[in-house]
N, C-alpha and C. Protein backbone atom coordinates (compact mmCIF):
# COMPACT_ATOMS: atom_id res chain seq x y z
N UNK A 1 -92.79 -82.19 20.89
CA UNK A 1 -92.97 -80.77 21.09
C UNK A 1 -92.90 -80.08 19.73
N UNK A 2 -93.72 -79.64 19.54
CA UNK A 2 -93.78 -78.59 18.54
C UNK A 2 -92.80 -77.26 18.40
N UNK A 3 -92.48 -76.88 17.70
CA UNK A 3 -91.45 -75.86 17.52
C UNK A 3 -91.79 -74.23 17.68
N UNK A 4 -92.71 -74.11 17.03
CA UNK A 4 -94.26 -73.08 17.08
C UNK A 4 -94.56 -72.35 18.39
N UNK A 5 -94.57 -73.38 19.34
CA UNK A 5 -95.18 -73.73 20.62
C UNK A 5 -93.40 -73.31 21.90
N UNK A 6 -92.46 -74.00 21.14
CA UNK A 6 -91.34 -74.17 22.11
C UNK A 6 -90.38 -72.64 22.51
N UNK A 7 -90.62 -72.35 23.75
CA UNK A 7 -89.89 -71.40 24.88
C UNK A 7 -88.32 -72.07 25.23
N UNK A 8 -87.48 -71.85 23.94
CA UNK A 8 -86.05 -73.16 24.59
C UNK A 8 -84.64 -71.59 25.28
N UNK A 9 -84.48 -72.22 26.14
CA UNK A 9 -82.90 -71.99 26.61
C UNK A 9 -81.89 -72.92 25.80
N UNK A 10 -80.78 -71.92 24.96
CA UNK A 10 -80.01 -72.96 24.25
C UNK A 10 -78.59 -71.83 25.03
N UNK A 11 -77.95 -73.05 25.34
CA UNK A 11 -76.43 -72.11 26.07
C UNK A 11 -75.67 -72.27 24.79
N UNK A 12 -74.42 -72.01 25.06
CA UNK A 12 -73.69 -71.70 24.19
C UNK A 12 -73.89 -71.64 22.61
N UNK A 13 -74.87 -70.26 23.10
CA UNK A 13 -75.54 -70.37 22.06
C UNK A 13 -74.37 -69.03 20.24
N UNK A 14 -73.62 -68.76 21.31
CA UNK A 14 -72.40 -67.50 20.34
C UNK A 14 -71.49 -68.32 19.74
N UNK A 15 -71.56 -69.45 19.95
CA UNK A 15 -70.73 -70.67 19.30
C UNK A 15 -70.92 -70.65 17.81
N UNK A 16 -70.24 -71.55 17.17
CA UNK A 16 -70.29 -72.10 15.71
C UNK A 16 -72.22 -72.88 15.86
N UNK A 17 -72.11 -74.13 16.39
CA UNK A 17 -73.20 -74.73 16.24
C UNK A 17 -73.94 -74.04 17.13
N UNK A 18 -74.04 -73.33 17.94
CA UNK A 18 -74.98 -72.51 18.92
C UNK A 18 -75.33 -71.57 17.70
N UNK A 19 -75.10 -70.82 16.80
CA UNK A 19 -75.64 -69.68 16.41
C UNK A 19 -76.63 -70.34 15.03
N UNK A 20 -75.49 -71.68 14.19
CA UNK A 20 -76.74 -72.38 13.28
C UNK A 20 -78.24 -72.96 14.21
N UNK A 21 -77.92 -73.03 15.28
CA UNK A 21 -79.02 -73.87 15.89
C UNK A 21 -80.70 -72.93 16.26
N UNK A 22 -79.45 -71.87 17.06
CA UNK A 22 -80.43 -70.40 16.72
C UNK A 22 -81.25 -69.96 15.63
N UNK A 23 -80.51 -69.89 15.03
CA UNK A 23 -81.14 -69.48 13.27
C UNK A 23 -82.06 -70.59 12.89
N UNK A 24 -81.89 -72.14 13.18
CA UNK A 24 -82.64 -73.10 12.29
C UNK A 24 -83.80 -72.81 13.20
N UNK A 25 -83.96 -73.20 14.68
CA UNK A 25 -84.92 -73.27 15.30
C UNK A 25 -86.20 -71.49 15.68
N UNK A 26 -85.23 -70.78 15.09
CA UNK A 26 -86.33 -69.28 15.32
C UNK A 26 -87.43 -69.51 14.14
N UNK A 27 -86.09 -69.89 12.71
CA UNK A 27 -87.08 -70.24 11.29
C UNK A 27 -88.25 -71.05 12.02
N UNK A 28 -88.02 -71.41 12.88
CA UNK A 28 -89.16 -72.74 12.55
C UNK A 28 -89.95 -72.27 13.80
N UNK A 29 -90.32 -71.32 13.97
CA UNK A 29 -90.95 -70.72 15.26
C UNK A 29 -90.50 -71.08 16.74
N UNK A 30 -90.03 -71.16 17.03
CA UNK A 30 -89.38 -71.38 18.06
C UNK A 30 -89.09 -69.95 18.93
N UNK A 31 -89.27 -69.66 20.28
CA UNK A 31 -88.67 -68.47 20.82
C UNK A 31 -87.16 -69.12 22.03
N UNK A 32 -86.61 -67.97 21.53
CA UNK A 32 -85.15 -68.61 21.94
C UNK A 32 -84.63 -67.29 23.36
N UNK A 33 -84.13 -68.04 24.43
CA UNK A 33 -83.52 -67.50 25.63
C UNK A 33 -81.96 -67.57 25.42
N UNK A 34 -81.17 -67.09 25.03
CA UNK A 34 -79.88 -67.07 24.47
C UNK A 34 -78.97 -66.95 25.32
N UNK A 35 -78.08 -67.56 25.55
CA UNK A 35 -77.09 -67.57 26.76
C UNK A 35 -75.57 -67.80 26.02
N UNK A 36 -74.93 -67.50 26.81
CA UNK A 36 -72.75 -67.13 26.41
C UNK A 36 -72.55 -66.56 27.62
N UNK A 37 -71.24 -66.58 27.55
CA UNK A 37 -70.18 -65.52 28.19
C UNK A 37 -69.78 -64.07 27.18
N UNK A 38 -70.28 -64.43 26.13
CA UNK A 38 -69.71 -63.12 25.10
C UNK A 38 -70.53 -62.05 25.30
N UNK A 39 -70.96 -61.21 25.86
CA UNK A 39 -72.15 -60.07 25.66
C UNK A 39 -72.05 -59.57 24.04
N UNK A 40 -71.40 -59.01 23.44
CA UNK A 40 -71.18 -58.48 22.53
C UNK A 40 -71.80 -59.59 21.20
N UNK A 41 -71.15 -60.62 21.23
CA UNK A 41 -71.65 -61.93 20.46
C UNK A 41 -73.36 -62.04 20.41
N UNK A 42 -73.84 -61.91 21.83
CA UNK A 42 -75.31 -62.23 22.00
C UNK A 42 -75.97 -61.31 21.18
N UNK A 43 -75.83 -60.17 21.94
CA UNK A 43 -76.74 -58.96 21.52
C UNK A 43 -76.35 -58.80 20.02
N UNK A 44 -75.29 -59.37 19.17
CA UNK A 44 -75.34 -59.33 17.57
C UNK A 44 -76.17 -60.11 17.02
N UNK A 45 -76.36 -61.48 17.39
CA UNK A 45 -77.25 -62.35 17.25
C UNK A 45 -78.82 -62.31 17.76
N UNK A 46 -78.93 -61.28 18.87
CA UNK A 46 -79.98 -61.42 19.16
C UNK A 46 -80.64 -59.94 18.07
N UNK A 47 -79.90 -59.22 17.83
CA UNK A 47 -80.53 -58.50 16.39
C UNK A 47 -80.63 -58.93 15.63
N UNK A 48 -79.96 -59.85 15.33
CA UNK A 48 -80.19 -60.94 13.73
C UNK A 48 -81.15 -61.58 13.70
N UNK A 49 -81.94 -62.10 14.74
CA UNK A 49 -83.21 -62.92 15.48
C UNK A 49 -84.44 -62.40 15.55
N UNK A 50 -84.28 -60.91 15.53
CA UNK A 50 -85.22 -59.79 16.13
C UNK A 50 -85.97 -60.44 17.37
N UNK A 51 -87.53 -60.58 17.33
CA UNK A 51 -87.87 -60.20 18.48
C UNK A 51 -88.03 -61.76 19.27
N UNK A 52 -87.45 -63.00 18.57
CA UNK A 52 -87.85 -64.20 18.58
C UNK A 52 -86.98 -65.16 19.90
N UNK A 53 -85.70 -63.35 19.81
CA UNK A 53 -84.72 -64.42 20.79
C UNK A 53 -84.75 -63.10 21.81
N UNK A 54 -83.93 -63.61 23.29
CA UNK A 54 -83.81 -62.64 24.47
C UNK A 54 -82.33 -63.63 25.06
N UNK A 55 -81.61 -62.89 25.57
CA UNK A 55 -80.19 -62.68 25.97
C UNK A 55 -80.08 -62.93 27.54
N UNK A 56 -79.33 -63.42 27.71
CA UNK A 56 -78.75 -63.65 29.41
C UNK A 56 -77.13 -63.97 29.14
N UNK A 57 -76.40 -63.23 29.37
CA UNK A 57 -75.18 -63.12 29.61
C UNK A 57 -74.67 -64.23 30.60
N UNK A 58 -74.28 -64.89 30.77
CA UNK A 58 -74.04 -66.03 31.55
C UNK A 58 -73.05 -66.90 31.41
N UNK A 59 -71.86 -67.09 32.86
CA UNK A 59 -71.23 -67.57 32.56
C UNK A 59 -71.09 -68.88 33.70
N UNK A 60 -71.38 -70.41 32.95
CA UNK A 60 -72.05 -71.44 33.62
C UNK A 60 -71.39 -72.29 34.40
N UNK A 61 -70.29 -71.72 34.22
CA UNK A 61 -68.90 -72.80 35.81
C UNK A 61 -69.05 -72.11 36.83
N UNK A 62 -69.89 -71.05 36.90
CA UNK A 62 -69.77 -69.76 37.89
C UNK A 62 -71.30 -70.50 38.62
N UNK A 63 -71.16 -70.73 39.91
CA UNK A 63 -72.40 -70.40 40.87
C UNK A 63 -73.23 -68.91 40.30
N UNK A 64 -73.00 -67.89 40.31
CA UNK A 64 -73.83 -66.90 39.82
C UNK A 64 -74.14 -66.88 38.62
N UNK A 65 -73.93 -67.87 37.51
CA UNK A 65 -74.07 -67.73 36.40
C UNK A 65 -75.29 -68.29 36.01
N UNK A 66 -75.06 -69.66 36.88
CA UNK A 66 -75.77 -70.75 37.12
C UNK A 66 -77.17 -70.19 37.39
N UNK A 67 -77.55 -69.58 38.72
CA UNK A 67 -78.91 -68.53 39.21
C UNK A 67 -79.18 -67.72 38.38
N UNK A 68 -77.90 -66.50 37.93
CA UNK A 68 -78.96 -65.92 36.80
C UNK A 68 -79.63 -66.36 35.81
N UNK A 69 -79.16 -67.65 35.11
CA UNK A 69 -79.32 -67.79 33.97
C UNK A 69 -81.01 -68.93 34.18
N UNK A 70 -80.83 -69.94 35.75
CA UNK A 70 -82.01 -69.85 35.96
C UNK A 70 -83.17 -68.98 36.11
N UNK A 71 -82.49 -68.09 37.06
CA UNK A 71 -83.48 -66.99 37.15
C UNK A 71 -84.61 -66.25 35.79
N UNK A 72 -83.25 -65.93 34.80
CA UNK A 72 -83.99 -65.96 33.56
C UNK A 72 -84.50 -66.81 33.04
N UNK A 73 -84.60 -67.79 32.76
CA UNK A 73 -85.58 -69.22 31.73
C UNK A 73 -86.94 -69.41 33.17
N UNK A 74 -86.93 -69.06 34.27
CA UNK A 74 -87.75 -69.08 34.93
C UNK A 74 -88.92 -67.57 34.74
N UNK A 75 -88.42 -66.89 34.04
CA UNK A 75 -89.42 -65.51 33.52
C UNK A 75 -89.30 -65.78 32.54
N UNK A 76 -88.69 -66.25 31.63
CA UNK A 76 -89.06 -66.64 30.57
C UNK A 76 -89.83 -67.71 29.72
N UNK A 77 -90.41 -68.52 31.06
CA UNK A 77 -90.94 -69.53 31.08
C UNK A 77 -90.47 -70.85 29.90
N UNK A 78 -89.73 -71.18 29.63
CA UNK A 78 -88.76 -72.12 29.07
C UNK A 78 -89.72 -73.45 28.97
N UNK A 79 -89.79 -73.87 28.34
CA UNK A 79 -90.36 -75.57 28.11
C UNK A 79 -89.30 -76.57 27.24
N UNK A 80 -88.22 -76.02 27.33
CA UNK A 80 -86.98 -76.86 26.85
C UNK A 80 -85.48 -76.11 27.15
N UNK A 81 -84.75 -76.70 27.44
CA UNK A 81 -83.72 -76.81 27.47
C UNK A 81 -82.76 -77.60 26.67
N UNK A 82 -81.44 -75.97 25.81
CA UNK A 82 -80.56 -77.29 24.94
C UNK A 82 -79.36 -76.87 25.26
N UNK A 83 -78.63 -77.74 26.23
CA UNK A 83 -77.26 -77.31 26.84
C UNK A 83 -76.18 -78.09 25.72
N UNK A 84 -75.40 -76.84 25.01
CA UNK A 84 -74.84 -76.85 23.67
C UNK A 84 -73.58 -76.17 24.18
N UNK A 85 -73.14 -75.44 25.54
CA UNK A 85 -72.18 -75.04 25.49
C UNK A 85 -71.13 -75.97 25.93
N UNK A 86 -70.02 -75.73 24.99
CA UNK A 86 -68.96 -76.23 25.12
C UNK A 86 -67.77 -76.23 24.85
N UNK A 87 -66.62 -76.49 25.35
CA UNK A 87 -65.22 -76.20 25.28
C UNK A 87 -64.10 -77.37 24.93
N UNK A 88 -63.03 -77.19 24.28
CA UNK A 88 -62.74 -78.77 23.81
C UNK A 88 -61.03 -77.80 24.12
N UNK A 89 -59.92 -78.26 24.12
CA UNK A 89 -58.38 -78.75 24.40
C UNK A 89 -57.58 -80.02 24.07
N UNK A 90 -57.05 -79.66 23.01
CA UNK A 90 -56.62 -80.58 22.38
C UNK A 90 -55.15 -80.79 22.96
N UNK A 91 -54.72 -82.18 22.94
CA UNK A 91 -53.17 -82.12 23.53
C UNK A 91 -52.87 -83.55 24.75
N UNK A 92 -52.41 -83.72 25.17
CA UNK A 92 -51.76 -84.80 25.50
C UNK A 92 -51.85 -84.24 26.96
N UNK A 93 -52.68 -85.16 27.92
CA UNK A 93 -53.12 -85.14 29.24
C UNK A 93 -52.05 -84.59 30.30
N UNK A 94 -50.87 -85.57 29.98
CA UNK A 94 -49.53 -84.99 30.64
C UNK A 94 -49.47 -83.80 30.23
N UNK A 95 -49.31 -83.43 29.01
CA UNK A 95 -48.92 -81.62 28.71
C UNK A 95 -49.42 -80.88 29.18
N UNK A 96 -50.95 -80.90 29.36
CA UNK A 96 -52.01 -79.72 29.61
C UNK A 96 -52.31 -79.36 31.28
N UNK A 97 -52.66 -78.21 31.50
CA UNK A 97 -52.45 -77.90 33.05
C UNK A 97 -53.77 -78.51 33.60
N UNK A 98 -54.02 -78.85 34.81
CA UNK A 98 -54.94 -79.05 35.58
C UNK A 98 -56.36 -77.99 35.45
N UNK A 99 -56.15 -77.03 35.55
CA UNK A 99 -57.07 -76.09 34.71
C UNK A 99 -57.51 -75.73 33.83
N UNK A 100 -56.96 -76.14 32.51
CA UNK A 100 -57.22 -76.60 31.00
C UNK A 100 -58.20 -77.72 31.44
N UNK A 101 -57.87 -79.06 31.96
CA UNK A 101 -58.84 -80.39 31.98
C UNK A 101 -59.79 -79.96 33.03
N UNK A 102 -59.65 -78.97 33.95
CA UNK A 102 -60.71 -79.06 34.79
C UNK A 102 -61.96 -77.81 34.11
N UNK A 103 -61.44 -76.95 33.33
CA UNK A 103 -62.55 -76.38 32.79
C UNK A 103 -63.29 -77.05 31.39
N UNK A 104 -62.81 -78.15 30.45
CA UNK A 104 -63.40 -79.00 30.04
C UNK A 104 -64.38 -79.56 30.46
N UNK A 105 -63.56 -80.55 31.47
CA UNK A 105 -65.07 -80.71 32.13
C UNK A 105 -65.81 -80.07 33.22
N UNK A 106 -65.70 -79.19 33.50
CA UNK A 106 -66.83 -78.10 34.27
C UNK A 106 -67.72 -77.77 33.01
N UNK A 107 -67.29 -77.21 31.81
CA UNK A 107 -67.82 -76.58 31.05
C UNK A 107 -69.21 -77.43 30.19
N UNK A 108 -68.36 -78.94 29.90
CA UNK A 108 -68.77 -79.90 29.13
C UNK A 108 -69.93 -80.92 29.93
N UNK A 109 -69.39 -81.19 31.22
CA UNK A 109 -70.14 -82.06 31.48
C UNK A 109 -71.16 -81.07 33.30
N UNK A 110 -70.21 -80.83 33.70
CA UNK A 110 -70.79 -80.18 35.29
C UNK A 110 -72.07 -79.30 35.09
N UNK A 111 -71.80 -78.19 34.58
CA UNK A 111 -72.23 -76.93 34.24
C UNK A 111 -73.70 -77.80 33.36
N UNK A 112 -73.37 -78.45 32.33
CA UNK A 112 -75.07 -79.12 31.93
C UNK A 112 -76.11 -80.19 33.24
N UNK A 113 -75.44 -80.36 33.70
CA UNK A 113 -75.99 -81.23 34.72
C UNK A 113 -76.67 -80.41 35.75
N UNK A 114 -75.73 -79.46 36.52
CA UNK A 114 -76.27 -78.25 37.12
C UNK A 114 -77.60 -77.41 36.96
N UNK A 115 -77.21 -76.89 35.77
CA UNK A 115 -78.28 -76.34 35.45
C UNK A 115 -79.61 -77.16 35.07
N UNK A 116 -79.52 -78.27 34.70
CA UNK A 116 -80.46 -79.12 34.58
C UNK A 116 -81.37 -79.52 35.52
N UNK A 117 -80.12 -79.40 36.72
CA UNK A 117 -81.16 -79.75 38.10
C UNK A 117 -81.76 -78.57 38.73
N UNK A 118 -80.65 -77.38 37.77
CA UNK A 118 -81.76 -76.25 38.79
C UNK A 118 -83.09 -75.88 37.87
N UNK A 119 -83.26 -76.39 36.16
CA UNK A 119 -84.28 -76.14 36.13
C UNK A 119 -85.49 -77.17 36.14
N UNK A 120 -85.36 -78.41 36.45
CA UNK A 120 -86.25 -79.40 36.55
C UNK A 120 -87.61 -78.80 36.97
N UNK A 121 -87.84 -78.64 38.35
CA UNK A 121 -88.87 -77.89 38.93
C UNK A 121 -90.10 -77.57 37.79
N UNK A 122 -89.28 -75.95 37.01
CA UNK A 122 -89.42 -75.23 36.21
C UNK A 122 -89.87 -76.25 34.70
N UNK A 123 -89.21 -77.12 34.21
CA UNK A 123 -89.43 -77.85 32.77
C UNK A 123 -90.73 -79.14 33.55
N UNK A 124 -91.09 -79.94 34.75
CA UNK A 124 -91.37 -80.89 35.28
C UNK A 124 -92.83 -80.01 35.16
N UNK A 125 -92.84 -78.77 35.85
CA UNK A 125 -94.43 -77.71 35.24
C UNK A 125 -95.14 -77.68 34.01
N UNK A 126 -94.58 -78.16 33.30
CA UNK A 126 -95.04 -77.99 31.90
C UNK A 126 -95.60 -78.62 31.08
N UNK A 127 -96.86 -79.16 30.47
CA UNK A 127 -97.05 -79.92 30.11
C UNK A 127 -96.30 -80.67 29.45
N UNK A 128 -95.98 -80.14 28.30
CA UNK A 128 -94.85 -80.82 27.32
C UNK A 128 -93.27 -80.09 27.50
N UNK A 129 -92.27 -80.95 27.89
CA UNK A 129 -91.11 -80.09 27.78
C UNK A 129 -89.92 -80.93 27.16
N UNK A 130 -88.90 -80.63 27.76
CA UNK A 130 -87.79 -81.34 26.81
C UNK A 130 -86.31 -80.88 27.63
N UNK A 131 -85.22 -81.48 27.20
CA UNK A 131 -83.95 -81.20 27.51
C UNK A 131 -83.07 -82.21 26.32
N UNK A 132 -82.52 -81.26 25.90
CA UNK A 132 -81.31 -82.00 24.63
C UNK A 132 -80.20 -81.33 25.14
N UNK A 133 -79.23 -82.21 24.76
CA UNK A 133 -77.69 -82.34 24.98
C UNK A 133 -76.92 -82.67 23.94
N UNK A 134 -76.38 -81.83 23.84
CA UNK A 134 -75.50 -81.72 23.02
C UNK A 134 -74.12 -82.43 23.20
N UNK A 135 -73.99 -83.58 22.70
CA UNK A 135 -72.42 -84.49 22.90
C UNK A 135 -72.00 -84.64 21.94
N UNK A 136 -71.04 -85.62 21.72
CA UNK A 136 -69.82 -85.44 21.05
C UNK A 136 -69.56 -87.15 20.16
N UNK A 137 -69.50 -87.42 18.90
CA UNK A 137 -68.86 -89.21 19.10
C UNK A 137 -67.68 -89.19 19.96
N UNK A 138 -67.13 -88.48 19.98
CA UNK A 138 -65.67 -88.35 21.21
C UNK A 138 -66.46 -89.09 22.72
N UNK A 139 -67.22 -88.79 22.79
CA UNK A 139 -68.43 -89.22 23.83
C UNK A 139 -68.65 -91.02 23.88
N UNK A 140 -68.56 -91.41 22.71
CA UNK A 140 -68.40 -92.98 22.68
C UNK A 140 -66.87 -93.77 21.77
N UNK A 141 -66.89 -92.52 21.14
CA UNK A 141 -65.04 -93.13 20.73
C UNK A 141 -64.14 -91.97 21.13
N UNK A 142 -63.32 -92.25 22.34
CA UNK A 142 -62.50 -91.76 22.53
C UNK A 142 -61.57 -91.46 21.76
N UNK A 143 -60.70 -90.58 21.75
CA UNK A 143 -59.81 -90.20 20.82
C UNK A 143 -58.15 -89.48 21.55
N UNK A 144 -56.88 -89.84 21.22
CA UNK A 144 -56.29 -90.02 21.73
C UNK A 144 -56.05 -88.24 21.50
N UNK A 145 -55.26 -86.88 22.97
CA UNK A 145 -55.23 -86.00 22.86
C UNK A 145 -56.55 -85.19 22.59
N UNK A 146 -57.60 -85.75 23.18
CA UNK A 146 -58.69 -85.28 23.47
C UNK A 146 -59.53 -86.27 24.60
N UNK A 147 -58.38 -86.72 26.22
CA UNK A 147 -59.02 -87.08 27.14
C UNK A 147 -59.85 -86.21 28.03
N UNK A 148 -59.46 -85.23 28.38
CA UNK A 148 -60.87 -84.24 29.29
C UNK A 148 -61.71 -84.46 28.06
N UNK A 149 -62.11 -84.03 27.22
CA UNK A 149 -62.97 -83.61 26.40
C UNK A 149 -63.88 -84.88 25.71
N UNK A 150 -63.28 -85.96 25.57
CA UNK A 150 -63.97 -87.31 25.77
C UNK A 150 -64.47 -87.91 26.99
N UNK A 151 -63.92 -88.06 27.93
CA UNK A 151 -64.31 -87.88 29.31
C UNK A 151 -65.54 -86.70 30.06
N UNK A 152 -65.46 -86.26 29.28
CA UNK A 152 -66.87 -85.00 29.92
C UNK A 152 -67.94 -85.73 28.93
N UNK A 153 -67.77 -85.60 27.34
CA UNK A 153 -68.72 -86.22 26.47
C UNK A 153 -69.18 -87.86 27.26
N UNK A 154 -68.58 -88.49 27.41
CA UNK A 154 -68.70 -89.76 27.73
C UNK A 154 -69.79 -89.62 29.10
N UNK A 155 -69.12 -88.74 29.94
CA UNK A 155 -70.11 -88.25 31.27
C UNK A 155 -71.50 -87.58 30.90
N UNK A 156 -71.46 -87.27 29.85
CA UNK A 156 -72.70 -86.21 29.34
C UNK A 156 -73.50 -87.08 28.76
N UNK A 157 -73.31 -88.41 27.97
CA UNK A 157 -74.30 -89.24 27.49
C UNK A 157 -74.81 -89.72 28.46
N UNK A 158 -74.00 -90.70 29.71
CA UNK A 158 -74.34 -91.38 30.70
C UNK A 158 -75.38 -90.88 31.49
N UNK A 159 -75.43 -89.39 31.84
CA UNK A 159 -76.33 -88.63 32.33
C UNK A 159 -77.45 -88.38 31.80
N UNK A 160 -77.97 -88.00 30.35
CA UNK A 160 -78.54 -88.15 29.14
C UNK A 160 -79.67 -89.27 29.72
N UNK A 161 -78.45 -90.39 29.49
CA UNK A 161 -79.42 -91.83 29.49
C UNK A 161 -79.85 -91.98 31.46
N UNK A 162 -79.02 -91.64 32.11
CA UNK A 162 -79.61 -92.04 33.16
C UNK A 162 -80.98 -91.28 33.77
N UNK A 163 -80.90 -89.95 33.15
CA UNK A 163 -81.89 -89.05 33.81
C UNK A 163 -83.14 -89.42 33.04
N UNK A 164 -83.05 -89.52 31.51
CA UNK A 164 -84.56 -90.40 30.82
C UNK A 164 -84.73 -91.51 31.43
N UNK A 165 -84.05 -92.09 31.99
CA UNK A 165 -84.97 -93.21 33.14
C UNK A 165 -85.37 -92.89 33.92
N UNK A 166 -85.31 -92.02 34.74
CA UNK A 166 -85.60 -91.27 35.99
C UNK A 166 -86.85 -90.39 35.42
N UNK A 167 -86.54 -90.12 34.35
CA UNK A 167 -87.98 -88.63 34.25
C UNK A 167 -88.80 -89.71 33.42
N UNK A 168 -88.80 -90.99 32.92
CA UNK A 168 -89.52 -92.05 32.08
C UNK A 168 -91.19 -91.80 32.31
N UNK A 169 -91.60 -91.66 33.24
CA UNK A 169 -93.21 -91.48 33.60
C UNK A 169 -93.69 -90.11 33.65
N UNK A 170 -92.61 -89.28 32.86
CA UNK A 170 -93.07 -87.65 32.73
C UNK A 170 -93.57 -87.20 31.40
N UNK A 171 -93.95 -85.91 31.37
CA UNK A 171 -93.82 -85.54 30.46
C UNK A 171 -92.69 -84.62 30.03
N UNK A 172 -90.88 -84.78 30.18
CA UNK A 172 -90.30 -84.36 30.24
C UNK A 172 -89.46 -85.20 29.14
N UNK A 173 -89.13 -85.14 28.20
CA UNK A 173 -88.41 -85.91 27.28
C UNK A 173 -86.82 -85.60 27.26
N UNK A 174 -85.84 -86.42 28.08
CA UNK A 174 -84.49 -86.50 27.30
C UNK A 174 -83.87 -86.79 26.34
N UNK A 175 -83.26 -86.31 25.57
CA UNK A 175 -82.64 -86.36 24.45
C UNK A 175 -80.90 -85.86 24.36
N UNK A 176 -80.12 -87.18 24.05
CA UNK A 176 -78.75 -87.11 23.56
C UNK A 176 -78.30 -86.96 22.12
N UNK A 177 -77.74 -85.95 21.21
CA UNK A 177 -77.13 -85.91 20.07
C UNK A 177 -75.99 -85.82 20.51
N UNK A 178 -75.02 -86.98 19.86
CA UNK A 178 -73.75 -87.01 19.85
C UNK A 178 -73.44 -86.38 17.83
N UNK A 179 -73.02 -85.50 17.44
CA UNK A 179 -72.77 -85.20 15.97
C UNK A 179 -71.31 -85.65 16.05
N UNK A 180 -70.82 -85.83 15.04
CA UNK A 180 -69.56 -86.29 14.35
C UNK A 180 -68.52 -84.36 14.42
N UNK A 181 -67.76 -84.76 13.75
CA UNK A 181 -67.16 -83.21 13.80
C UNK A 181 -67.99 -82.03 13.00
N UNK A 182 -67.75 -81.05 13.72
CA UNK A 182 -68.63 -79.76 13.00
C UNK A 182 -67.75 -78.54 12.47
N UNK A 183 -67.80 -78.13 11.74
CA UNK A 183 -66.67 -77.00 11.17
C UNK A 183 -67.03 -75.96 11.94
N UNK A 184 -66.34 -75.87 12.83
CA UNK A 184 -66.65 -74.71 13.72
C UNK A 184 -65.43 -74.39 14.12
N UNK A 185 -65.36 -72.93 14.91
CA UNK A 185 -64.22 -72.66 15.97
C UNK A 185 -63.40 -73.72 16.86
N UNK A 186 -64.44 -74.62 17.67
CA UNK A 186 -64.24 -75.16 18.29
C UNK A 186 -63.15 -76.47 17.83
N UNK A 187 -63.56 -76.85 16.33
CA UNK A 187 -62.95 -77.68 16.29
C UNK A 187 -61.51 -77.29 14.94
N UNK A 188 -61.06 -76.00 15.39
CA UNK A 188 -60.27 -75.77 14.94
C UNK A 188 -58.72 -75.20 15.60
N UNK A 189 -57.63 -75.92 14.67
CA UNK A 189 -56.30 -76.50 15.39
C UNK A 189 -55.70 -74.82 16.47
């Protein structure tokens, strides 16, 4: 897929690596559907973008977040998808509450899968399309005080690889990046 050419939904996109990813891929022609929970975050970024990016407020553990945010990449006609949002908790499995590990992985692994299936339909239309995922090496080397958060990564490759077998005779291309650590928010103490 050409870049020129590409209509992408990138979620968490108000992030550390959500906002470089923004910026690299507009440079390179790309039109961008911008998604967060931050309103305030978006609409700063989506002025920094000018007219290249468009905003959906969206928050993706949520059933309604989930529809709007289809709803939008479906008028916005989308030919890729890059589910980048994500949440990490650092700490020792015993310590952390059930709701700490369960929004990890809602956030990390559920919430990309979800939306993936609600936009298939929509990306399966297209001549050329795409879906990248954004994972983690935590994803193949676990790391001790980062089990939800290796455990969702680990679930997020598996899916990655199982669904490019499944879409193999399409023109729908899956794609897994696992990056090493990124100086971001996220990965700070």
């Amino acid at each position: 897929m050409q870049l020129n050419t590409a209509r992408l939904l990138l979620t968490g996109a108000t992030g550390g690596l959500g906002q470089a990813l923004a910026r690299q891929l507009v440079q390179h022609g790309a039109q961008l559907l911008l998604a967060g929970r931050d309103a305030a975050k978006l609409h700063t970024l989506q002025t920094q973008l000018g007219a290249a990016a468009t905003v959906c407020v969206a928050d993706l553990t949520q059933t309604d977040g989930v529809n709007a945010l289809t709803q939008a990449a479906q008028a916005f006609q989308i030919n890729g998808l890059i589910n980048n949002a994500g949440v990490s908790a650092f700490g020792l499995l015993q310590d952390q509450s059930w709701d700490c590990a369960e929004q990890v992985l809602q956030t990390n692994l559920l919430a990309p899968m979800r939306l993936t299936q609600a936009l298939l339909p929509q990306l399966l239309a297209q001549p050329q399309a795409c879906v990248v995922n954004i994972g983690s090496t935590f994803g193949s080397l676990p790391f001790a005080g980062f089990t939800a958060y290796s455990s969702a990564k680990a679930g997020l490759r598996g899916f990655s690889q199982s669904l490019r077998r499944e879409l193999a005779n399409t023109q729908l291309h899956v794609l897994h990046v696992a990056p090493r650590a990124i100086d971001t928010a996220l990965n700070s103490p």
